[in-house]
C-alpha atoms as a PDB file:
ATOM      1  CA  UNK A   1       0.000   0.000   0.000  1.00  0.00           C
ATOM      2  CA  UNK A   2       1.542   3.463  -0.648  1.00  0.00           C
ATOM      3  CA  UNK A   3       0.394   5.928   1.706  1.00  0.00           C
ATOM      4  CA  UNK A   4      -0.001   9.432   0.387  1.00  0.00           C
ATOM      5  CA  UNK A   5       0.208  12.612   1.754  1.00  0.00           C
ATOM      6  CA  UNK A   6      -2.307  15.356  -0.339  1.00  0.00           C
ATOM      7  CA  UNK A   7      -0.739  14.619  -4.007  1.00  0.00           C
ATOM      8  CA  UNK A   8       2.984  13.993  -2.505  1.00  0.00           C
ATOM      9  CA  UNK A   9       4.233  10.050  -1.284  1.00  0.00           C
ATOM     10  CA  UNK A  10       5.292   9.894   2.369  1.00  0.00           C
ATOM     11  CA  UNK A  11       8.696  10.280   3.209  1.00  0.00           C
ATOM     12  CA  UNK A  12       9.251   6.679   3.781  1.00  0.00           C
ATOM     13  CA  UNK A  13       7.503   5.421   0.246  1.00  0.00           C
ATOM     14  CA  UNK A  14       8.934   8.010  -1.275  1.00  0.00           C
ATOM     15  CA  UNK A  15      12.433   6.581  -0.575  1.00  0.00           C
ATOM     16  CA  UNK A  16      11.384   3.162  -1.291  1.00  0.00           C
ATOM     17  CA  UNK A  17      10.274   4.281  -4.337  1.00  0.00           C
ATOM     18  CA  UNK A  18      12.810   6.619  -5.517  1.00  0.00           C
ATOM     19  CA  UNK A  19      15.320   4.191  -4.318  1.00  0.00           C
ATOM     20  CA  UNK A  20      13.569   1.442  -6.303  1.00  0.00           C
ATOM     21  CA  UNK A  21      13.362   3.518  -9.649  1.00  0.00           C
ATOM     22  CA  UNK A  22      16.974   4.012  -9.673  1.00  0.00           C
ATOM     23  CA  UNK A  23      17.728  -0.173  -9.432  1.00  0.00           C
ATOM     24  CA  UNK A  24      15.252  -0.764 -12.220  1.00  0.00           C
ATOM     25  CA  UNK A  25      16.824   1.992 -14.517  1.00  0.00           C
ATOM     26  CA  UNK A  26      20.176   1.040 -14.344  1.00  0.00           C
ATOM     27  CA  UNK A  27      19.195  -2.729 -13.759  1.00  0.00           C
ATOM     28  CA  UNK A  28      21.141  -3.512 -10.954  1.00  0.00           C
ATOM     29  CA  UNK A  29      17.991  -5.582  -9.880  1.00  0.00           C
ATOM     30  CA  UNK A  30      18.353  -8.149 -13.083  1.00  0.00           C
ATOM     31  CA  UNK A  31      22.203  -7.492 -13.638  1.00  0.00           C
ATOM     32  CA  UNK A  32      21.997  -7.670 -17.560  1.00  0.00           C
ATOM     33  CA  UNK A  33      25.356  -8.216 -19.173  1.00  0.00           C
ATOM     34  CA  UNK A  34      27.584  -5.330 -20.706  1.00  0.00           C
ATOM     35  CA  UNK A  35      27.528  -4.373 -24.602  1.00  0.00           C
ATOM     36  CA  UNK A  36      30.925  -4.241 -24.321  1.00  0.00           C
ATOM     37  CA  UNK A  37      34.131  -5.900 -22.205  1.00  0.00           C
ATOM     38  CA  UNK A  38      35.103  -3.505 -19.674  1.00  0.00           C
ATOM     39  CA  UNK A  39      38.377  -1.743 -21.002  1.00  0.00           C
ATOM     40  CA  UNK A  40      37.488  -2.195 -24.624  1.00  0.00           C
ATOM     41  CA  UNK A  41      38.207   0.408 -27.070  1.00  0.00           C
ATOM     42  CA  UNK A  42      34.922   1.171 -28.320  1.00  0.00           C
ATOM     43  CA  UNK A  43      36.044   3.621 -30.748  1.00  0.00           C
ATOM     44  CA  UNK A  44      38.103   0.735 -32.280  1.00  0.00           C
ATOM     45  CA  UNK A  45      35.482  -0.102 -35.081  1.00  0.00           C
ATOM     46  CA  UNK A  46      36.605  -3.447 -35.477  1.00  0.00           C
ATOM     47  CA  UNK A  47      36.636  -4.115 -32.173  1.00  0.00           C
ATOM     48  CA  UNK A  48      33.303  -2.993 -31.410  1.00  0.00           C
ATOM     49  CA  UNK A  49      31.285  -3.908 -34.448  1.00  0.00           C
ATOM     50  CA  UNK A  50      32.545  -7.998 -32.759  1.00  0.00           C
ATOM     51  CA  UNK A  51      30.195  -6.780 -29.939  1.00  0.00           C
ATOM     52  CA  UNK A  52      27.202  -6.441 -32.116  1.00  0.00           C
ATOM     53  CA  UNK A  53      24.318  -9.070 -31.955  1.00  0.00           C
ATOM     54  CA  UNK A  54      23.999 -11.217 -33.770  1.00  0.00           C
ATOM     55  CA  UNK A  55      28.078 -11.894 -34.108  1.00  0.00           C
ATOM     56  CA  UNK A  56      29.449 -15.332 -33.862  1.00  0.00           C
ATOM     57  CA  UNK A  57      31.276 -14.062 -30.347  1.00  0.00           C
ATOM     58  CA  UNK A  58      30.512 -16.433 -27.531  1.00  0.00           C
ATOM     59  CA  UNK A  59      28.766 -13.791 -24.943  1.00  0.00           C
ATOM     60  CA  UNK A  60      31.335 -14.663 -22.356  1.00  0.00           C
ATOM     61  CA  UNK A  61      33.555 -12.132 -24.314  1.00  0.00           C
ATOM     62  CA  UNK A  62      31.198  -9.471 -23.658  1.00  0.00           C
ATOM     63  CA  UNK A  63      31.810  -9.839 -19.746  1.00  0.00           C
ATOM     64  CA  UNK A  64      29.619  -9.943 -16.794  1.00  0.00           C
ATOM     65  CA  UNK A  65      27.575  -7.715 -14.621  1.00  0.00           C
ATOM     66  CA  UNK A  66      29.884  -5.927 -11.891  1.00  0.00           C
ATOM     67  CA  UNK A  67      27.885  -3.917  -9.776  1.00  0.00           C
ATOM     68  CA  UNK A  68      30.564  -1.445  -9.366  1.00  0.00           C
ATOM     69  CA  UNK A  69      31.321  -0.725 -12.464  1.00  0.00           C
ATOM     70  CA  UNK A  70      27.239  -0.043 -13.177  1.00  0.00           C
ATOM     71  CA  UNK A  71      27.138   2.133 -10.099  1.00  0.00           C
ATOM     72  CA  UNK A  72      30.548   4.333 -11.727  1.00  0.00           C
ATOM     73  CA  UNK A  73      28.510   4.366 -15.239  1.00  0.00           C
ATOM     74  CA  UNK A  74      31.340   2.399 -16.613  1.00  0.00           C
ATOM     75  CA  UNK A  75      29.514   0.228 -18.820  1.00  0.00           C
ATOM     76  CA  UNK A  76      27.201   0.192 -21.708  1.00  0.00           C
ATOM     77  CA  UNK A  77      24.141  -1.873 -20.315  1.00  0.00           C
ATOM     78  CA  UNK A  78      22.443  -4.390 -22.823  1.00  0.00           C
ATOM     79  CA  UNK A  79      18.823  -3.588 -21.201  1.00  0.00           C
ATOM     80  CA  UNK A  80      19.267  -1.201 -18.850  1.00  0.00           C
ATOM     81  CA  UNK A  81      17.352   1.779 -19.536  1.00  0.00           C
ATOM     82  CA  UNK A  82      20.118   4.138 -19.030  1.00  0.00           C
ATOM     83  CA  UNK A  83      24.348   3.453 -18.846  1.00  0.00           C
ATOM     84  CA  UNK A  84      25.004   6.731 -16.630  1.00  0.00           C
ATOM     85  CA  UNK A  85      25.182   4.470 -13.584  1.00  0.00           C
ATOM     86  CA  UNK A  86      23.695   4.698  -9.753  1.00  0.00           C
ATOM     87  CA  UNK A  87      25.949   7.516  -8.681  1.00  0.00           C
ATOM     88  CA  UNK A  88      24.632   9.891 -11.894  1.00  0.00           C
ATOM     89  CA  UNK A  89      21.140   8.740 -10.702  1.00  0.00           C
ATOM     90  CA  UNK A  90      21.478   9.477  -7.373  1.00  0.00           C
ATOM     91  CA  UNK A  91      22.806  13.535  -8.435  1.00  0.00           C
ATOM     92  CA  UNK A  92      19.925  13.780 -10.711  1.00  0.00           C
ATOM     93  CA  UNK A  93      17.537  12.956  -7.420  1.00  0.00           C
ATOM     94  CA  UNK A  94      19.818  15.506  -5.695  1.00  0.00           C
ATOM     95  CA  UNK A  95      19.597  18.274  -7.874  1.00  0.00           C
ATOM     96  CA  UNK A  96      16.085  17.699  -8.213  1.00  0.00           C
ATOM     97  CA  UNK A  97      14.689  17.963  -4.727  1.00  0.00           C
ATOM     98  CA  UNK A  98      17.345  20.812  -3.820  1.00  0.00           C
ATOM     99  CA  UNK A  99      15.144  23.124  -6.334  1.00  0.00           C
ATOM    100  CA  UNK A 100      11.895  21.552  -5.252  1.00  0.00           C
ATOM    101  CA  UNK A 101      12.754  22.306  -1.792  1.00  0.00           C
ATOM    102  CA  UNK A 102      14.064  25.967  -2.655  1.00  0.00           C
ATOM    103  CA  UNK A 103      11.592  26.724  -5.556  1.00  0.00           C
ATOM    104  CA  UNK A 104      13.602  27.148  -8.195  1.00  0.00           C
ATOM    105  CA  UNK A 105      11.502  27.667 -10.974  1.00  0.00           C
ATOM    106  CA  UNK A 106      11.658  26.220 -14.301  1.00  0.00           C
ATOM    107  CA  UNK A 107      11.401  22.709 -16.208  1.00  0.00           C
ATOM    108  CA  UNK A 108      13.877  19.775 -16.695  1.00  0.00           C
ATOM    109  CA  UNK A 109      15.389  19.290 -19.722  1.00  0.00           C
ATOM    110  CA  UNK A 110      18.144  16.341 -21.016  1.00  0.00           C
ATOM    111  CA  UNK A 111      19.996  17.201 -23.917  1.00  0.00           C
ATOM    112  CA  UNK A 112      21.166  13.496 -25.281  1.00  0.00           C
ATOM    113  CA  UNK A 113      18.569  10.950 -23.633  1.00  0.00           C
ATOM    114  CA  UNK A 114      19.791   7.693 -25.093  1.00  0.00           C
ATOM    115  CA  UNK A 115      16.954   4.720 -23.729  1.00  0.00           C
ATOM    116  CA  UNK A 116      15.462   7.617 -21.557  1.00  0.00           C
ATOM    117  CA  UNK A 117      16.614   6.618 -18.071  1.00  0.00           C
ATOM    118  CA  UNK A 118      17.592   9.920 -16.551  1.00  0.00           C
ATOM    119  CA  UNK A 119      14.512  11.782 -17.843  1.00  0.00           C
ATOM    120  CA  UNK A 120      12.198   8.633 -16.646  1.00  0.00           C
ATOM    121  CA  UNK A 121      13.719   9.518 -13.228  1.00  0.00           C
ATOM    122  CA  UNK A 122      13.030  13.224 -13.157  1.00  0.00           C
ATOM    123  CA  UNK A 123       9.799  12.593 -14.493  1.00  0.00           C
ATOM    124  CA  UNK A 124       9.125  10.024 -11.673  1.00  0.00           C
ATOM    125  CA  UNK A 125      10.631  12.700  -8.869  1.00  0.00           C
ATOM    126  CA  UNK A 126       7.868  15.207 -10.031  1.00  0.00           C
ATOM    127  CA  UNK A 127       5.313  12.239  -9.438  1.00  0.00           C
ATOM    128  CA  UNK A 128       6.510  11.613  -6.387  1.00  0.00           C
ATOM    129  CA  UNK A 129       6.393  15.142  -5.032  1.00  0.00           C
ATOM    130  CA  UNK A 130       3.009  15.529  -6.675  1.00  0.00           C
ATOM    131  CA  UNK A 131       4.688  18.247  -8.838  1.00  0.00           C
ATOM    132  CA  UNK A 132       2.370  18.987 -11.845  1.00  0.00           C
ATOM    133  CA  UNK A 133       3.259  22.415 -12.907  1.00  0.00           C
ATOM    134  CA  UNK A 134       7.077  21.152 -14.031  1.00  0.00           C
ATOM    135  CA  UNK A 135       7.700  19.705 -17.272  1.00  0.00           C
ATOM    136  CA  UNK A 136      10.518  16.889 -18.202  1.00  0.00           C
ATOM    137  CA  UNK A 137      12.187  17.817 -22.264  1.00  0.00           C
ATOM    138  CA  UNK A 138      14.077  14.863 -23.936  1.00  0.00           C
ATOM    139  CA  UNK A 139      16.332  16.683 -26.456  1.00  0.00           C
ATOM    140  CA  UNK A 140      17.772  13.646 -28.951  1.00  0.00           C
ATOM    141  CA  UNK A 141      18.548  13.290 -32.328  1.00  0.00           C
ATOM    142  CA  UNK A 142      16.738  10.076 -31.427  1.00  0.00           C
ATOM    143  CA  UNK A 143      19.022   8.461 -34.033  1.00  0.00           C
ATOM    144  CA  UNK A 144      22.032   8.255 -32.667  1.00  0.00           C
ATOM    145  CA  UNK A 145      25.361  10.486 -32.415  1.00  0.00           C
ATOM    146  CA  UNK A 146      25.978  12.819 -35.521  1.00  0.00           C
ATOM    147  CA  UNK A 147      28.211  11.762 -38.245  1.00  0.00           C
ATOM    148  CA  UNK A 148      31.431  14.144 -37.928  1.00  0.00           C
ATOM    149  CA  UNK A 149      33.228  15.718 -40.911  1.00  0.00           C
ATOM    150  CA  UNK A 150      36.101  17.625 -41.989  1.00  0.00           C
ATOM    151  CA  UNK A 151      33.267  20.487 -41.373  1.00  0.00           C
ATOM    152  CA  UNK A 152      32.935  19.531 -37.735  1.00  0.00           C
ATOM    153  CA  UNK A 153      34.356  21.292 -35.011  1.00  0.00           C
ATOM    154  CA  UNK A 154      38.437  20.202 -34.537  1.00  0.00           C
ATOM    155  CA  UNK A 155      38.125  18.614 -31.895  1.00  0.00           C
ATOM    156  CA  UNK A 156      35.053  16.678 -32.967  1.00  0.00           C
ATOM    157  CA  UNK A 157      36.931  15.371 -36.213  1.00  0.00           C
ATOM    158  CA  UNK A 158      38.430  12.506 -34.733  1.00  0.00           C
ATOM    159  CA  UNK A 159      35.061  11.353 -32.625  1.00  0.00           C
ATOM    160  CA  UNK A 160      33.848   8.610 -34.685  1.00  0.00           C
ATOM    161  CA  UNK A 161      31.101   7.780 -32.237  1.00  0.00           C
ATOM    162  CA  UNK A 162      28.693   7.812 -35.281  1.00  0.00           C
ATOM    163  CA  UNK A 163      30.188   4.100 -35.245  1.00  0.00           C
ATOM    164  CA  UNK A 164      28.615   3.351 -32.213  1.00  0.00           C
ATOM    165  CA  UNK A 165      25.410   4.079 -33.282  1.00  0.00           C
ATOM    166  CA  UNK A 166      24.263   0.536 -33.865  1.00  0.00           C
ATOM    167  CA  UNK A 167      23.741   0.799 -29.401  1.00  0.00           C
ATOM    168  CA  UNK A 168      23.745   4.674 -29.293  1.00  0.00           C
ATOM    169  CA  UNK A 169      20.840   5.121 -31.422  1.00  0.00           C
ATOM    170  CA  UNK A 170      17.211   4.919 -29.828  1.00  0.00           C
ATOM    171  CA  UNK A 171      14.151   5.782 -31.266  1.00  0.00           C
ATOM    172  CA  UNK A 172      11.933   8.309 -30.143  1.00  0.00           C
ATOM    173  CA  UNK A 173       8.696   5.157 -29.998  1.00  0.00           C
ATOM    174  CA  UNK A 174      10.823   3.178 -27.936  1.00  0.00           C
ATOM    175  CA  UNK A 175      11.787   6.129 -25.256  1.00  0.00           C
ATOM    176  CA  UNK A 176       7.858   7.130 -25.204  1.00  0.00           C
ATOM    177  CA  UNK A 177       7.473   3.145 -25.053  1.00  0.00           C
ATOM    178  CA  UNK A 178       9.725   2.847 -21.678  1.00  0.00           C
ATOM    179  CA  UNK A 179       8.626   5.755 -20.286  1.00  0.00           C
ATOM    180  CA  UNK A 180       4.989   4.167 -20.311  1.00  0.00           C
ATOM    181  CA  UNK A 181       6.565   0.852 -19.142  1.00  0.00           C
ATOM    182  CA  UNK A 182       6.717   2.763 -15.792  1.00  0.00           C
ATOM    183  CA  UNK A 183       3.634   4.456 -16.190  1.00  0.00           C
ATOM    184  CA  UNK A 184       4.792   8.044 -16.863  1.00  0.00           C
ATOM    185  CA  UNK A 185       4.024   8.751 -19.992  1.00  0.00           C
ATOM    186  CA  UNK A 186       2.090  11.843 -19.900  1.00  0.00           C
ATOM    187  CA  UNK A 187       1.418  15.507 -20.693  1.00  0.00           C
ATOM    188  CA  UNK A 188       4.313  16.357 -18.467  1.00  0.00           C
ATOM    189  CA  UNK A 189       7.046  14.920 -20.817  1.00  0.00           C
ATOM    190  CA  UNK A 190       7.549  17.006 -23.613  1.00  0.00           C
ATOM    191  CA  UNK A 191      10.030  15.429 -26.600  1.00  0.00           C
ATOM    192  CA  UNK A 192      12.486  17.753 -28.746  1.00  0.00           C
ATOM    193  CA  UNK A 193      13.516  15.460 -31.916  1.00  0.00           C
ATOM    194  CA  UNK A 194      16.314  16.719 -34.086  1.00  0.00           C
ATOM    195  CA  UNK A 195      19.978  18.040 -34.018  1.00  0.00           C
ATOM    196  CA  UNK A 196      20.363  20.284 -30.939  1.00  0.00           C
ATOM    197  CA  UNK A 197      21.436  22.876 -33.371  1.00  0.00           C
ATOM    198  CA  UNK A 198      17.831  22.344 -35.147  1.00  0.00           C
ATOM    199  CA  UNK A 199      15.441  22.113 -32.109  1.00  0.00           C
ATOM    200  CA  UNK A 200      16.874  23.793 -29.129  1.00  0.00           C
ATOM    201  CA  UNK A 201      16.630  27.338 -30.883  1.00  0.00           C
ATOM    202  CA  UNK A 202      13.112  27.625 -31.063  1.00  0.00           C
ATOM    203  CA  UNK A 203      12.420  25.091 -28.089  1.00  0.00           C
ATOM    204  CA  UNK A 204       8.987  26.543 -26.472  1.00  0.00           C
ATOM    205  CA  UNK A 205      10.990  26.930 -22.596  1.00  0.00           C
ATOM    206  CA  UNK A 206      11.059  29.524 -20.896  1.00  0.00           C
ATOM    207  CA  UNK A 207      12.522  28.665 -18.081  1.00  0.00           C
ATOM    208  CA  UNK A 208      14.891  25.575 -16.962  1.00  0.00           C
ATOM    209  CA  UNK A 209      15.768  24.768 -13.640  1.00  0.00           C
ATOM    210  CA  UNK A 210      17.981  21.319 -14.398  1.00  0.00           C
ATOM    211  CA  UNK A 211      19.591  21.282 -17.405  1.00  0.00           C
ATOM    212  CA  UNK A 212      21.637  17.788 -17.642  1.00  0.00           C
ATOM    213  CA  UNK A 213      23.819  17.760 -21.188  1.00  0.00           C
ATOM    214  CA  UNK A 214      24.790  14.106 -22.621  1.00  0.00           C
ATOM    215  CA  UNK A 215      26.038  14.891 -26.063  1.00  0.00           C
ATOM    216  CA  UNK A 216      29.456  13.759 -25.851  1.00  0.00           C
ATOM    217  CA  UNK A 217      30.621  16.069 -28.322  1.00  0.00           C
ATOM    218  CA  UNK A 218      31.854  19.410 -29.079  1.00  0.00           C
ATOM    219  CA  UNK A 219      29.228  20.878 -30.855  1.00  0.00           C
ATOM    220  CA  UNK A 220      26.661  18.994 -29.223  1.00  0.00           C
ATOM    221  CA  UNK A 221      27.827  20.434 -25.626  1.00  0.00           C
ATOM    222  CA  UNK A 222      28.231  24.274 -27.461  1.00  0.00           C
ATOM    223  CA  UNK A 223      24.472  23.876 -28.751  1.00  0.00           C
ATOM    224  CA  UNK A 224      22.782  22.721 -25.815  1.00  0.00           C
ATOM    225  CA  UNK A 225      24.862  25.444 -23.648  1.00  0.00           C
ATOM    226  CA  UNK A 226      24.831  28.371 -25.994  1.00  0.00           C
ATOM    227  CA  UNK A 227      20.752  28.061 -26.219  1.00  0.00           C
ATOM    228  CA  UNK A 228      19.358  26.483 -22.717  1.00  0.00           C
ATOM    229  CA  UNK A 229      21.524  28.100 -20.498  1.00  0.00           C
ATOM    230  CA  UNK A 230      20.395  31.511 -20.667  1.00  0.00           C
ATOM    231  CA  UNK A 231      17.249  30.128 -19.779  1.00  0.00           C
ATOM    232  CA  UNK A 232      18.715  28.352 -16.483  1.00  0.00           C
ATOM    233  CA  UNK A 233      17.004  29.966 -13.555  1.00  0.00           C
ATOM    234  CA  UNK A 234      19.461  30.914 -10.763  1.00  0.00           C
ATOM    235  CA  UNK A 235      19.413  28.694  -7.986  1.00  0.00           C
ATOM    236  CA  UNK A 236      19.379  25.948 -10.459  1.00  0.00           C
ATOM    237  CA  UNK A 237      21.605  23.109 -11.895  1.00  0.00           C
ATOM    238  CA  UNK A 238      23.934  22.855 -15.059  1.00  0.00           C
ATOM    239  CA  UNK A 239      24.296  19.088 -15.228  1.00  0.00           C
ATOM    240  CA  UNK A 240      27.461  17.700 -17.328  1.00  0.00           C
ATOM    241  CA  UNK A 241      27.645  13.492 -18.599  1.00  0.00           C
ATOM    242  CA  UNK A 242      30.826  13.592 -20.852  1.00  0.00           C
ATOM    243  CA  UNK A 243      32.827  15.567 -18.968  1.00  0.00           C
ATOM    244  CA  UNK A 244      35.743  13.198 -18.780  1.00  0.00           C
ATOM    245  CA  UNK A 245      35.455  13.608 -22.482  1.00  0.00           C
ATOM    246  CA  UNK A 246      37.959  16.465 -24.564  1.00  0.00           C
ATOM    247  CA  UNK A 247      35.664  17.846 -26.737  1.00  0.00           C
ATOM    248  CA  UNK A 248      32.998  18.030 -24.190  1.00  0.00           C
ATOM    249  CA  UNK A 249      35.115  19.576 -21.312  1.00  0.00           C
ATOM    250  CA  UNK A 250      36.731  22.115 -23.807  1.00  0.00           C
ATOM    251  CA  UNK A 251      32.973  23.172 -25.074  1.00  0.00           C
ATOM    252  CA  UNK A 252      32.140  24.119 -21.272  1.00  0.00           C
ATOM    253  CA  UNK A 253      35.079  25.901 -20.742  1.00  0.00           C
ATOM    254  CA  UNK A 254      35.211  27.993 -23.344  1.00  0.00           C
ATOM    255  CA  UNK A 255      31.385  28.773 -22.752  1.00  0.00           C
ATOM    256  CA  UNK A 256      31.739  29.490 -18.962  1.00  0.00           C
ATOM    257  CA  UNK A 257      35.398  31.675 -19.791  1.00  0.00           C
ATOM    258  CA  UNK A 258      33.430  33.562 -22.581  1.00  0.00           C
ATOM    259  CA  UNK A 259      30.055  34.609 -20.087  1.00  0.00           C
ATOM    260  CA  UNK A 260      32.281  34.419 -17.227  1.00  0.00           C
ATOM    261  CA  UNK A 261      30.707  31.855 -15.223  1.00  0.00           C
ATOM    262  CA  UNK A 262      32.531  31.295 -11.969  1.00  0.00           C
ATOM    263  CA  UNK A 263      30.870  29.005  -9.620  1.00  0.00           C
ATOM    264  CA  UNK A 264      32.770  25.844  -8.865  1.00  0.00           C
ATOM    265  CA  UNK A 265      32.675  22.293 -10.943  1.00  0.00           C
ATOM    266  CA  UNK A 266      31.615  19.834  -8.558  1.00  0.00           C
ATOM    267  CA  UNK A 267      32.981  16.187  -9.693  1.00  0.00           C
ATOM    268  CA  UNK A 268      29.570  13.618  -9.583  1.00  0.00           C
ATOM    269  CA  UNK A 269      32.030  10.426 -10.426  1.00  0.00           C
ATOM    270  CA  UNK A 270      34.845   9.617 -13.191  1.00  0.00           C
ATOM    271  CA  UNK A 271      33.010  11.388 -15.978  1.00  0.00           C
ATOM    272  CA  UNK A 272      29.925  13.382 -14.289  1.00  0.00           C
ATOM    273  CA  UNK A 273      30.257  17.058 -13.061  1.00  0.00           C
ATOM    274  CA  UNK A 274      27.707  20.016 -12.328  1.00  0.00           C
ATOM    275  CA  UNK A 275      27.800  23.244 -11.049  1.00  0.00           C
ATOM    276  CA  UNK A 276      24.432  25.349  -9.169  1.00  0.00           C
ATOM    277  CA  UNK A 277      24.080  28.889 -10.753  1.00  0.00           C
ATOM    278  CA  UNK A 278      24.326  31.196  -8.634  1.00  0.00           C
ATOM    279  CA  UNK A 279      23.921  34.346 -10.833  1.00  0.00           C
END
């Protein structure tokens, strides 16, 4: 029985709950196997196109399930509904009941949603807080990463994570479809599909008060910063994936040196930082 307080769980189901969401999204409860062998280099075509299904590899190759290397985010889950791990999942909850508790205003938005998982567990935050003025944006391509050419940004040349889009790739039916697996498919999720540099532009927000980047690249990090964070409310959180990734560190530094943002990068795990605006 879940005991309700108003709209809002208790403070005891609503950790059982919360706590619960996060197991099923990253899987922790089932322990599916990896996509890939820990330590693997993925952007080693070759290498990686072996990992596909279908291929002739025994799946003993691919690994097994190591529950700390799911909580770090380390691996690329085979059925998980997101591959950011438990200690990404636990900063989203973070960052989203520090502006419910302070009233932050603005939506949620994740630039870069891959199976959905983060944005399932925002959405499923505002449920629990019986929040229904807030709403949840997925931002994707919903085809995978963009195909980089000599036209790309330097540092984005030599990204060939187009390659990768044979796991990267998700379609926007099969996001919608997992989001309603958990029953939280509603008017409160809003869906962006395009290149960043396409929808976030004219995106219909006005104001943001999480706004969690996953595009791994350059361009991808420039876009989403260059047109959502001027809409970040103060008091609220600038979420960053790919960090631990050159392109993607070198986009938010030269955005934060160029409008002179100053408040301090807080590390989240290996590859996960954010920062809270403060003006």
């Amino acid at each position: 029985m879940i005991l309700k307080r108003g709209n809002a769980l208790t403070v005891q189901a609503h950790d059982l709950y919360t706590d619960l969401m996060k197991r099923v999204l990253a899987n922790t409860i089932y322990e599916d196997r990896p996509t890939f062998p820990v330590g693997m280099n993925i952007l080693d075509k070759d290498q990686a196109d072996s990992m596909r299904p279908g291929t002739e590899d025994p799946a003993k190759e691919r690994g097994t399930f190591d529950v700390d290397h799911r909580a770090g985010g380390l691996d690329v889950p085979s059925v998980a509904h997101t591959m950011i791990g438990m200690r990404r999942l636990d900063n989203i909850q973070e960052c989203v009941e520090q502006v419910l508790r302070d009233g932050v205003p603005g939506d949620f938005i994740e630039t870069g949603v891959w199976r959905g998982g983060a944005c399932i567990l925002m959405r499923s935050l505002l449920k629990a807080h019986g929040v229904e003025d807030r709403n949840v944006w997925l931002a994707d391509s919903f085809a995978g990463v963009p195909v980089t050419s000599e036209d790309s940004h330097p540092l984005d040349q030599g990204m060939e994570f187009h390659n990768l889009n044979w796991v990267l790739s998700c379609s926007e039916e099969q996001v919608r479809e997992n989001f309603a697996r958990y029953d939280l498919l509603d008017d409160q999720v809003k869906f962006l599909p395009g290149m960043f540099a396409d929808t976030l532009p004219t995106a219909p927000i006005d104001r943001l008060a999480i706004l969690r980047m996953d595009g791994d690249l350059y361009e991808s990090t420039m876009d989403a910063l260059v047109n959502l964070y001027p809409k970040l409310s103060v008091g609220g959180y600038a979420i960053v994936d790919d960090y631990v990734i050159p392109a993607c560190k070198q986009a938010v530094h030269d955005y934060r040196r160029e409008h002179g943002i100053d408040e301090p990068i807080e590390t989240v795990d290996v590859t996960g930082v954010y920062w809270r605006r403060t003006h």
